[in-house]
PDB file of N, CA and C in Angstrom:
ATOM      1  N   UNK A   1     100.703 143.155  88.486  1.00  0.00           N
ATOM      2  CA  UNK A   1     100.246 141.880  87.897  1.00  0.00           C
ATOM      3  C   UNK A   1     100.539 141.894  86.399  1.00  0.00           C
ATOM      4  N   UNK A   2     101.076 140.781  85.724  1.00  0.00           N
ATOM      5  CA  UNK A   2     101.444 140.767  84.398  1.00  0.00           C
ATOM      6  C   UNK A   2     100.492 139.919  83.550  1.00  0.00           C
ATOM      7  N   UNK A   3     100.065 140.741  82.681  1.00  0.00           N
ATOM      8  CA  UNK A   3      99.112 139.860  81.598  1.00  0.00           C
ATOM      9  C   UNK A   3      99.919 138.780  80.660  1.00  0.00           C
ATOM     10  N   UNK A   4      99.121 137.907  80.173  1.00  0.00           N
ATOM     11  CA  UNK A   4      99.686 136.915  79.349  1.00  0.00           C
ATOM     12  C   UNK A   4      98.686 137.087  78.029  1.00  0.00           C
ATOM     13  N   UNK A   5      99.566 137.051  76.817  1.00  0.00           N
ATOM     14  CA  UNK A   5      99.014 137.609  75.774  1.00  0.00           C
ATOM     15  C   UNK A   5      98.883 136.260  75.306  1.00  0.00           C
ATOM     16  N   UNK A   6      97.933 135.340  75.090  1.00  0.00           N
ATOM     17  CA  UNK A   6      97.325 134.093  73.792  1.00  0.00           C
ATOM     18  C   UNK A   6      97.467 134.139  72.526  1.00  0.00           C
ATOM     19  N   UNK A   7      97.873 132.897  72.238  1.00  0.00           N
ATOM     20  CA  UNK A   7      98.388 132.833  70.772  1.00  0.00           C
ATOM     21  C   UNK A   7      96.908 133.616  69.636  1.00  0.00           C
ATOM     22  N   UNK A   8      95.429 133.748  70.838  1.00  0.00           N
ATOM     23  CA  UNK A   8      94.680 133.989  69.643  1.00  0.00           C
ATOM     24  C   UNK A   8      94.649 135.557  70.015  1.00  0.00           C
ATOM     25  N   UNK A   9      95.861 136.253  70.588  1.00  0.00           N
ATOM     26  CA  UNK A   9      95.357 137.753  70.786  1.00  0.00           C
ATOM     27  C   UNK A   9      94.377 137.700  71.915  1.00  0.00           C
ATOM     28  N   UNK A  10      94.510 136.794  72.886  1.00  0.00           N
ATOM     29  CA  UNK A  10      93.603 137.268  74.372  1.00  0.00           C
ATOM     30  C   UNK A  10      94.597 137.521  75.042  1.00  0.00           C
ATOM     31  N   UNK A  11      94.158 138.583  76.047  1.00  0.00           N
ATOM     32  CA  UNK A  11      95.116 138.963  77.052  1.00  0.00           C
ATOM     33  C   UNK A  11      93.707 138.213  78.745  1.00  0.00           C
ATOM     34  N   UNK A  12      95.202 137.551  79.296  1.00  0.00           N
ATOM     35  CA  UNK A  12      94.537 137.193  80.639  1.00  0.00           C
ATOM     36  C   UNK A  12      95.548 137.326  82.059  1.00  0.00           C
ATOM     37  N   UNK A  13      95.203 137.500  83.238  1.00  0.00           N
ATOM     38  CA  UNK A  13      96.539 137.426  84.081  1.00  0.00           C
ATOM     39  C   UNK A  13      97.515 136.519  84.340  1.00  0.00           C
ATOM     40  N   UNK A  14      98.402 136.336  84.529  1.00  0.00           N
ATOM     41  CA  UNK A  14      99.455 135.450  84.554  1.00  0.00           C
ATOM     42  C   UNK A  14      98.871 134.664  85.876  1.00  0.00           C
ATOM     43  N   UNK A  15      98.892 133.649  85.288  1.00  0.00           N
ATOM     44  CA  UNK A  15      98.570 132.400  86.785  1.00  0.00           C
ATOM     45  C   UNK A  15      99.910 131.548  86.915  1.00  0.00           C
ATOM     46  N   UNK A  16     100.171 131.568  88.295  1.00  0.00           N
ATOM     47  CA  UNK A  16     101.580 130.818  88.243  1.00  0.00           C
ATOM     48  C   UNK A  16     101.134 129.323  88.636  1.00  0.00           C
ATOM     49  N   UNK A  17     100.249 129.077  88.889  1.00  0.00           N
ATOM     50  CA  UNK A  17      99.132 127.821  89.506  1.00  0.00           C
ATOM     51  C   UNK A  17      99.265 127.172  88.077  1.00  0.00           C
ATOM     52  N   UNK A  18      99.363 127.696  86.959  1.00  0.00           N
ATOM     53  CA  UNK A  18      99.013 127.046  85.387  1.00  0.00           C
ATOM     54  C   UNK A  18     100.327 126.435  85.126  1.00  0.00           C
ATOM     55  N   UNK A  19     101.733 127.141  85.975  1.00  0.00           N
ATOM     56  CA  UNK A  19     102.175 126.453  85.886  1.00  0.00           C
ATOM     57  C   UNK A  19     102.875 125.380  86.218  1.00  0.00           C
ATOM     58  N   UNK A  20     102.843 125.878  87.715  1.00  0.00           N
ATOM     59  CA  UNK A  20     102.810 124.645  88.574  1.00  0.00           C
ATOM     60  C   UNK A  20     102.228 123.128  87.946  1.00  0.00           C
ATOM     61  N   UNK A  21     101.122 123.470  87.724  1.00  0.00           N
ATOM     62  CA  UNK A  21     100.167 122.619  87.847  1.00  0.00           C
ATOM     63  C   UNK A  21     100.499 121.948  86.035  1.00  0.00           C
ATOM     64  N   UNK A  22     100.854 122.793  85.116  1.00  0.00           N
ATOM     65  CA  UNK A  22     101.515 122.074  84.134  1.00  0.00           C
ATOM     66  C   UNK A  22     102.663 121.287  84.107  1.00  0.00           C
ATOM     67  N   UNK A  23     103.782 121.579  85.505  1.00  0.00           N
ATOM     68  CA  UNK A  23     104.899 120.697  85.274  1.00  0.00           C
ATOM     69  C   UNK A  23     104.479 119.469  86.009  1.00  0.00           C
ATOM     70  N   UNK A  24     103.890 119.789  86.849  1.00  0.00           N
ATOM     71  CA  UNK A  24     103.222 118.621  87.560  1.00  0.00           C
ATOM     72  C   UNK A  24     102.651 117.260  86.934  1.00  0.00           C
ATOM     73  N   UNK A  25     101.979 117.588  86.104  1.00  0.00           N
ATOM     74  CA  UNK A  25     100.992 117.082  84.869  1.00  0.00           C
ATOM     75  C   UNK A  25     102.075 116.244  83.880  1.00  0.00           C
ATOM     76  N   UNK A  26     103.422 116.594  83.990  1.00  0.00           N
ATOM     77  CA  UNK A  26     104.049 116.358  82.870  1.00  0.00           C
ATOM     78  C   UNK A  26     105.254 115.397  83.673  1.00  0.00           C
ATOM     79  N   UNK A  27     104.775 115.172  85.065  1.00  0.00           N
ATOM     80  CA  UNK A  27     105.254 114.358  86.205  1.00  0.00           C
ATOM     81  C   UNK A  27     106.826 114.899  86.958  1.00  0.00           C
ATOM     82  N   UNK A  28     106.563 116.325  86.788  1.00  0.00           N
ATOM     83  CA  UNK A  28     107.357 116.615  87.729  1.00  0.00           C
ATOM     84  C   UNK A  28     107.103 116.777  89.601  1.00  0.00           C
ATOM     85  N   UNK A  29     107.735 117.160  89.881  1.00  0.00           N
ATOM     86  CA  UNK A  29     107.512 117.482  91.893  1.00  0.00           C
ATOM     87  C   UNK A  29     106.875 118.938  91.749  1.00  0.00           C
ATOM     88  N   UNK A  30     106.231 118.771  92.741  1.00  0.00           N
ATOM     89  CA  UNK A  30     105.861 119.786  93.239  1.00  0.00           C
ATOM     90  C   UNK A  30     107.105 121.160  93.278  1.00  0.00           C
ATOM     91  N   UNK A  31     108.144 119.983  93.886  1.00  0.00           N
ATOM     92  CA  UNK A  31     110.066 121.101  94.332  1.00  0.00           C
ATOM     93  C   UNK A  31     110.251 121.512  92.871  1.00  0.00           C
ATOM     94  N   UNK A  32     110.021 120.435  91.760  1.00  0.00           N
ATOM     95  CA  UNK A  32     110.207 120.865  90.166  1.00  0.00           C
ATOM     96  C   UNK A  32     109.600 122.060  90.020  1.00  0.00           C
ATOM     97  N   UNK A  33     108.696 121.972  90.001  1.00  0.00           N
ATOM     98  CA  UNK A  33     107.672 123.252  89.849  1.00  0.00           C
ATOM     99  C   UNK A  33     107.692 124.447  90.260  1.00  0.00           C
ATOM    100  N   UNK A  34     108.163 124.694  91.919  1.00  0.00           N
ATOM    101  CA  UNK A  34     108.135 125.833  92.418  1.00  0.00           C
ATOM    102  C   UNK A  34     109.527 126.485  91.953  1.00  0.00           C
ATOM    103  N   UNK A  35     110.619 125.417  91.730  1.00  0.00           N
ATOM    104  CA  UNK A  35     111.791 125.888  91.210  1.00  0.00           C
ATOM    105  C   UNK A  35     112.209 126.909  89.546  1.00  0.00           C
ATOM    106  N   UNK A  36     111.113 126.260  88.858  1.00  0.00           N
ATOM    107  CA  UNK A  36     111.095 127.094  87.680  1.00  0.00           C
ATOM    108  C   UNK A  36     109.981 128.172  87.992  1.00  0.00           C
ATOM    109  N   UNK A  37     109.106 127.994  88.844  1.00  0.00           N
ATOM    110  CA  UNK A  37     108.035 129.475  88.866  1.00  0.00           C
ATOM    111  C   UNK A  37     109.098 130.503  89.481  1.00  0.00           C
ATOM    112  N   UNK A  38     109.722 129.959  90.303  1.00  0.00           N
ATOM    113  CA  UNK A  38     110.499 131.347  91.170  1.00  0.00           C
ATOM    114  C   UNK A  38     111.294 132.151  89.879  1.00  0.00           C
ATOM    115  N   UNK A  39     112.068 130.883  88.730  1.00  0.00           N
ATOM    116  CA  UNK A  39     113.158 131.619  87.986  1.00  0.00           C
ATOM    117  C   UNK A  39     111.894 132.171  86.880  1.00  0.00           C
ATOM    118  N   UNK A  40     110.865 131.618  86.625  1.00  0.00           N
ATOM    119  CA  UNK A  40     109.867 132.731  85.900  1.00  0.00           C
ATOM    120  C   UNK A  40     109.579 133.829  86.278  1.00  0.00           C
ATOM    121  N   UNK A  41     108.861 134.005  87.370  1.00  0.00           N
ATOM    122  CA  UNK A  41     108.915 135.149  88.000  1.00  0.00           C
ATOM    123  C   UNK A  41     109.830 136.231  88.327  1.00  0.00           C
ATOM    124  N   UNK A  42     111.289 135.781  88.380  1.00  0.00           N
ATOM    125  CA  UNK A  42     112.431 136.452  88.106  1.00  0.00           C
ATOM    126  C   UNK A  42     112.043 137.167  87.004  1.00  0.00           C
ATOM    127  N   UNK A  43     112.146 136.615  85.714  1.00  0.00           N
ATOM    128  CA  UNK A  43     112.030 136.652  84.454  1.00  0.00           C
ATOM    129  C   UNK A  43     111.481 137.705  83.859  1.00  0.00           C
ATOM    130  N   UNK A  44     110.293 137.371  84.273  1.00  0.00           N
ATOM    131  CA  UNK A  44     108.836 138.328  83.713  1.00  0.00           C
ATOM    132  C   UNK A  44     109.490 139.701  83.699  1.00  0.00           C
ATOM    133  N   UNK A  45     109.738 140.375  84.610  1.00  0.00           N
ATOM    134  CA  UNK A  45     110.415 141.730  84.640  1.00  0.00           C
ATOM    135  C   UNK A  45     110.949 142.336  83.056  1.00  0.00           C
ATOM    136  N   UNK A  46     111.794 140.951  82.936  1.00  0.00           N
ATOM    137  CA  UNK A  46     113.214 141.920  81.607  1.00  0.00           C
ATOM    138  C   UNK A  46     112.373 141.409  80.699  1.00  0.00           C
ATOM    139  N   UNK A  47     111.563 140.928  80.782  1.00  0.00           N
ATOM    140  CA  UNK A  47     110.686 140.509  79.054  1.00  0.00           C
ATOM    141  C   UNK A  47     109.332 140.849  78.869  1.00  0.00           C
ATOM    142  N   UNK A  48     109.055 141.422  79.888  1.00  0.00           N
ATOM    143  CA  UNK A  48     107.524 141.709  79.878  1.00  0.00           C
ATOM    144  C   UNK A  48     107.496 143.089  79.129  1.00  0.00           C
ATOM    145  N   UNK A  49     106.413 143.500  78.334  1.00  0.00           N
ATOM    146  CA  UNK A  49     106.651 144.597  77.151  1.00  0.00           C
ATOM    147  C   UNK A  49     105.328 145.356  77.736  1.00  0.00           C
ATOM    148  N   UNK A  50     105.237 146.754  78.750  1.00  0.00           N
ATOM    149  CA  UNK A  50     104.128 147.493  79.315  1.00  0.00           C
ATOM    150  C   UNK A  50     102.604 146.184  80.088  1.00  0.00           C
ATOM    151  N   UNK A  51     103.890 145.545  81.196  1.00  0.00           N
ATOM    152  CA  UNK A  51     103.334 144.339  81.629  1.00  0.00           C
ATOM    153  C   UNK A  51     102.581 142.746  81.248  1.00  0.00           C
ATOM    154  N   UNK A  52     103.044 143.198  79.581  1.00  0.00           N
ATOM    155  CA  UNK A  52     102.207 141.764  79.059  1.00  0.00           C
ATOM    156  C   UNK A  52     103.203 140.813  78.201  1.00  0.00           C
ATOM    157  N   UNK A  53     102.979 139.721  78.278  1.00  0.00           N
ATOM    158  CA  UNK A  53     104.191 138.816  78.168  1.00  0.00           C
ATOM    159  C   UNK A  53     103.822 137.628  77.455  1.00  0.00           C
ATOM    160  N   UNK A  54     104.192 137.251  76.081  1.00  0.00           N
ATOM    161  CA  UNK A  54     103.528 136.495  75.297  1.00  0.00           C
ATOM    162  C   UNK A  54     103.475 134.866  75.911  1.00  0.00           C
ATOM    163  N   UNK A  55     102.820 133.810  75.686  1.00  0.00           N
ATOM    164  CA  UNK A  55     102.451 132.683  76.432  1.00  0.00           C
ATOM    165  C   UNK A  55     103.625 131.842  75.728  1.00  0.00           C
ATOM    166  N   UNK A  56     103.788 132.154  74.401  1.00  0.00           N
ATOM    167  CA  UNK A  56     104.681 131.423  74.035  1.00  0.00           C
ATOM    168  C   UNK A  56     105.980 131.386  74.724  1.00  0.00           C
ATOM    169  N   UNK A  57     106.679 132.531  75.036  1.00  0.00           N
ATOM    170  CA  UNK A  57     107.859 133.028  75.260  1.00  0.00           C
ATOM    171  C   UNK A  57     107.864 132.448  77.333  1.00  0.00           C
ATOM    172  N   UNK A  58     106.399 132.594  77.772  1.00  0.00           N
ATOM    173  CA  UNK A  58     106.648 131.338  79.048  1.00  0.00           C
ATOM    174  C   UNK A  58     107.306 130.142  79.036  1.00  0.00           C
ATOM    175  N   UNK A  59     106.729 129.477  77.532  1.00  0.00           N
ATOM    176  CA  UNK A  59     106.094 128.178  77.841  1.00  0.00           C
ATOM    177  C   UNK A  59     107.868 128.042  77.293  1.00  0.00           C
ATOM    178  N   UNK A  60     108.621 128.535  76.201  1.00  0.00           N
ATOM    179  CA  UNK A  60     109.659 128.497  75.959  1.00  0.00           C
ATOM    180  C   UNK A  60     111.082 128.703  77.313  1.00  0.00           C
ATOM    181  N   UNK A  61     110.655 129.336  77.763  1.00  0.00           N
ATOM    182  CA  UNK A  61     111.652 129.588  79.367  1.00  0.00           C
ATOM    183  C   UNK A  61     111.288 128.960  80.142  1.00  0.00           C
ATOM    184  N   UNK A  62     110.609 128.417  80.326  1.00  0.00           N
ATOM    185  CA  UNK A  62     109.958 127.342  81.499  1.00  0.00           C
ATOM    186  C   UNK A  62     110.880 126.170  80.852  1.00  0.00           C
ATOM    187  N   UNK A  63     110.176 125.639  79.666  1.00  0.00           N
ATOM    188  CA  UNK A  63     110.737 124.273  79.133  1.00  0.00           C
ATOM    189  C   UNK A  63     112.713 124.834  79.563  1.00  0.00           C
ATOM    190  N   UNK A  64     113.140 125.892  79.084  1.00  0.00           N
ATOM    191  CA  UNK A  64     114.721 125.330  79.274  1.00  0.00           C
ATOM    192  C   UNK A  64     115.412 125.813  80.701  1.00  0.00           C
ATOM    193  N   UNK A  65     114.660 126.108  81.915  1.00  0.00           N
ATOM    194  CA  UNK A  65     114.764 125.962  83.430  1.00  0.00           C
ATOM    195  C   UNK A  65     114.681 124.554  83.219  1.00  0.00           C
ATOM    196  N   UNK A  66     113.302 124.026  83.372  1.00  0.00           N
ATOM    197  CA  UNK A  66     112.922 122.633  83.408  1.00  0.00           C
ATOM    198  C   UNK A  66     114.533 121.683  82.774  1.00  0.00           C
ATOM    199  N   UNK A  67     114.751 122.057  81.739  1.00  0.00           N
ATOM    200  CA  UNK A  67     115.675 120.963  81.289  1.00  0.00           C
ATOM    201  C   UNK A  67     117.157 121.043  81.948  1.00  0.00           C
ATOM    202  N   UNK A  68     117.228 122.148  82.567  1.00  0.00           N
ATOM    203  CA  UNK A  68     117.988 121.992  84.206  1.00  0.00           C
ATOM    204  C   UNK A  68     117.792 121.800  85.322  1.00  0.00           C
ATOM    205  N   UNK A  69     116.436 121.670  85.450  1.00  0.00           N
ATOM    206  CA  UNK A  69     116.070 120.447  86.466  1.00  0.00           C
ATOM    207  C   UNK A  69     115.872 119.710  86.980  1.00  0.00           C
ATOM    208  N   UNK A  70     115.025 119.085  85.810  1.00  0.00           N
ATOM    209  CA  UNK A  70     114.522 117.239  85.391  1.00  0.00           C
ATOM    210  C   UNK A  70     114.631 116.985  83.946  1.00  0.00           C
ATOM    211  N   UNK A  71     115.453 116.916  83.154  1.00  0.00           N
ATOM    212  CA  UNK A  71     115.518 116.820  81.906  1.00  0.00           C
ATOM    213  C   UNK A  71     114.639 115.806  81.384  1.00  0.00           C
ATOM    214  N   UNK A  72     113.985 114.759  82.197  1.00  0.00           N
ATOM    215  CA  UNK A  72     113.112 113.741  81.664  1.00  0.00           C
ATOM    216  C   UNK A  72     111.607 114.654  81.554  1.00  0.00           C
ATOM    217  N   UNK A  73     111.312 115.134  82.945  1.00  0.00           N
ATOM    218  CA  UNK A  73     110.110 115.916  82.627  1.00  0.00           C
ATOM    219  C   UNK A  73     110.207 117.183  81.894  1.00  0.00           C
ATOM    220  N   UNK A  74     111.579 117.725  81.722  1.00  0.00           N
ATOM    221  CA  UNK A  74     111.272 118.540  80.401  1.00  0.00           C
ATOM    222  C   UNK A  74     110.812 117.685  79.398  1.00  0.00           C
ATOM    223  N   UNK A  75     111.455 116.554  78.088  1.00  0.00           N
ATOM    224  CA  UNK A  75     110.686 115.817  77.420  1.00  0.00           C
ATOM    225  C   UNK A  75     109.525 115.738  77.460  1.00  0.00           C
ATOM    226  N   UNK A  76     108.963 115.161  78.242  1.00  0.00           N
ATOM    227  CA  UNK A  76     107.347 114.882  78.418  1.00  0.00           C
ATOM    228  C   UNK A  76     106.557 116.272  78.478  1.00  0.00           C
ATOM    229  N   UNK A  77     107.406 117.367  79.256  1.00  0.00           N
ATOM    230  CA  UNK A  77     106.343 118.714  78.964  1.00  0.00           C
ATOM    231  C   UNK A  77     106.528 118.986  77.152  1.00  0.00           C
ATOM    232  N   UNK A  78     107.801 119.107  76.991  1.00  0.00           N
ATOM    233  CA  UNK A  78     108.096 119.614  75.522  1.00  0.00           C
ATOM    234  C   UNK A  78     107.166 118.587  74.648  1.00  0.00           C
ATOM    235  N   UNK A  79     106.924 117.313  74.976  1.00  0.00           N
ATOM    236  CA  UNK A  79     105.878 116.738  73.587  1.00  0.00           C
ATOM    237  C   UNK A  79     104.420 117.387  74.087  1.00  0.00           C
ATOM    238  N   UNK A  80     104.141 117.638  74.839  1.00  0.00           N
ATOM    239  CA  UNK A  80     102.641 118.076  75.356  1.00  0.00           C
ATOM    240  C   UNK A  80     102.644 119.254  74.269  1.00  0.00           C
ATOM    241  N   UNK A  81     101.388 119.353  73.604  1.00  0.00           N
ATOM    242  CA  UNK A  81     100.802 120.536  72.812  1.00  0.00           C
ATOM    243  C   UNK A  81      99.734 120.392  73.165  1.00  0.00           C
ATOM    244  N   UNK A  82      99.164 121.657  73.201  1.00  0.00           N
ATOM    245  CA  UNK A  82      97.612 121.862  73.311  1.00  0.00           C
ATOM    246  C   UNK A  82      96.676 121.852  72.260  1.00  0.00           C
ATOM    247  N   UNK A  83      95.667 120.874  72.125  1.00  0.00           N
ATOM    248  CA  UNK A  83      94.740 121.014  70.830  1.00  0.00           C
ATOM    249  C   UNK A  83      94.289 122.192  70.550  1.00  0.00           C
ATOM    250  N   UNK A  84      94.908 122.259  69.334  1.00  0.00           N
ATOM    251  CA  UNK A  84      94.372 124.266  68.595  1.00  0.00           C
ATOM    252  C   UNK A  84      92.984 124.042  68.781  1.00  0.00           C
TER     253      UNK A  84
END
């Protein structure tokens, strides 16, 4: 299981449901979604540093899968920020 390190220095487990459920949100398919978790999950391996893997560096590889998938719902995820 791979931890996800928070921009405030929390470490928590990687939920792939967060991100499903974020492309979703940002009006992609369900097919959108499972398509970039699979190439995340690929991923995690070559970038994960003694299993923990910064949130930023997700949210950055997700967005440019996504923009080979649905380039409109990349946009709409890429303006989404989370209130600090």
């Amino acid at each position: 299981m791979y931890k996800v390190a928070k921009k405030d220095g929390v470490l928590e487990d990687f939920d792939n449901g967060k991100i499903v459920s974020g492309i979703i949100k940002a009006g992609g398919t369900d097919s959108d979604a499972h398509k970039v978790l699979e190439q995340i999950e690929a991923w995690l391996p070559a970038v994960a540093k003694d299993g923990v893997v910064q949130s930023a560096d997700i949210r950055a590889k997700g967005l440019e899968i996504m923009k080979e998938v649905n380039p409109e719902v990349a946009a709409s995820f890429e303006s989404f920020k989370k209130a600090e």
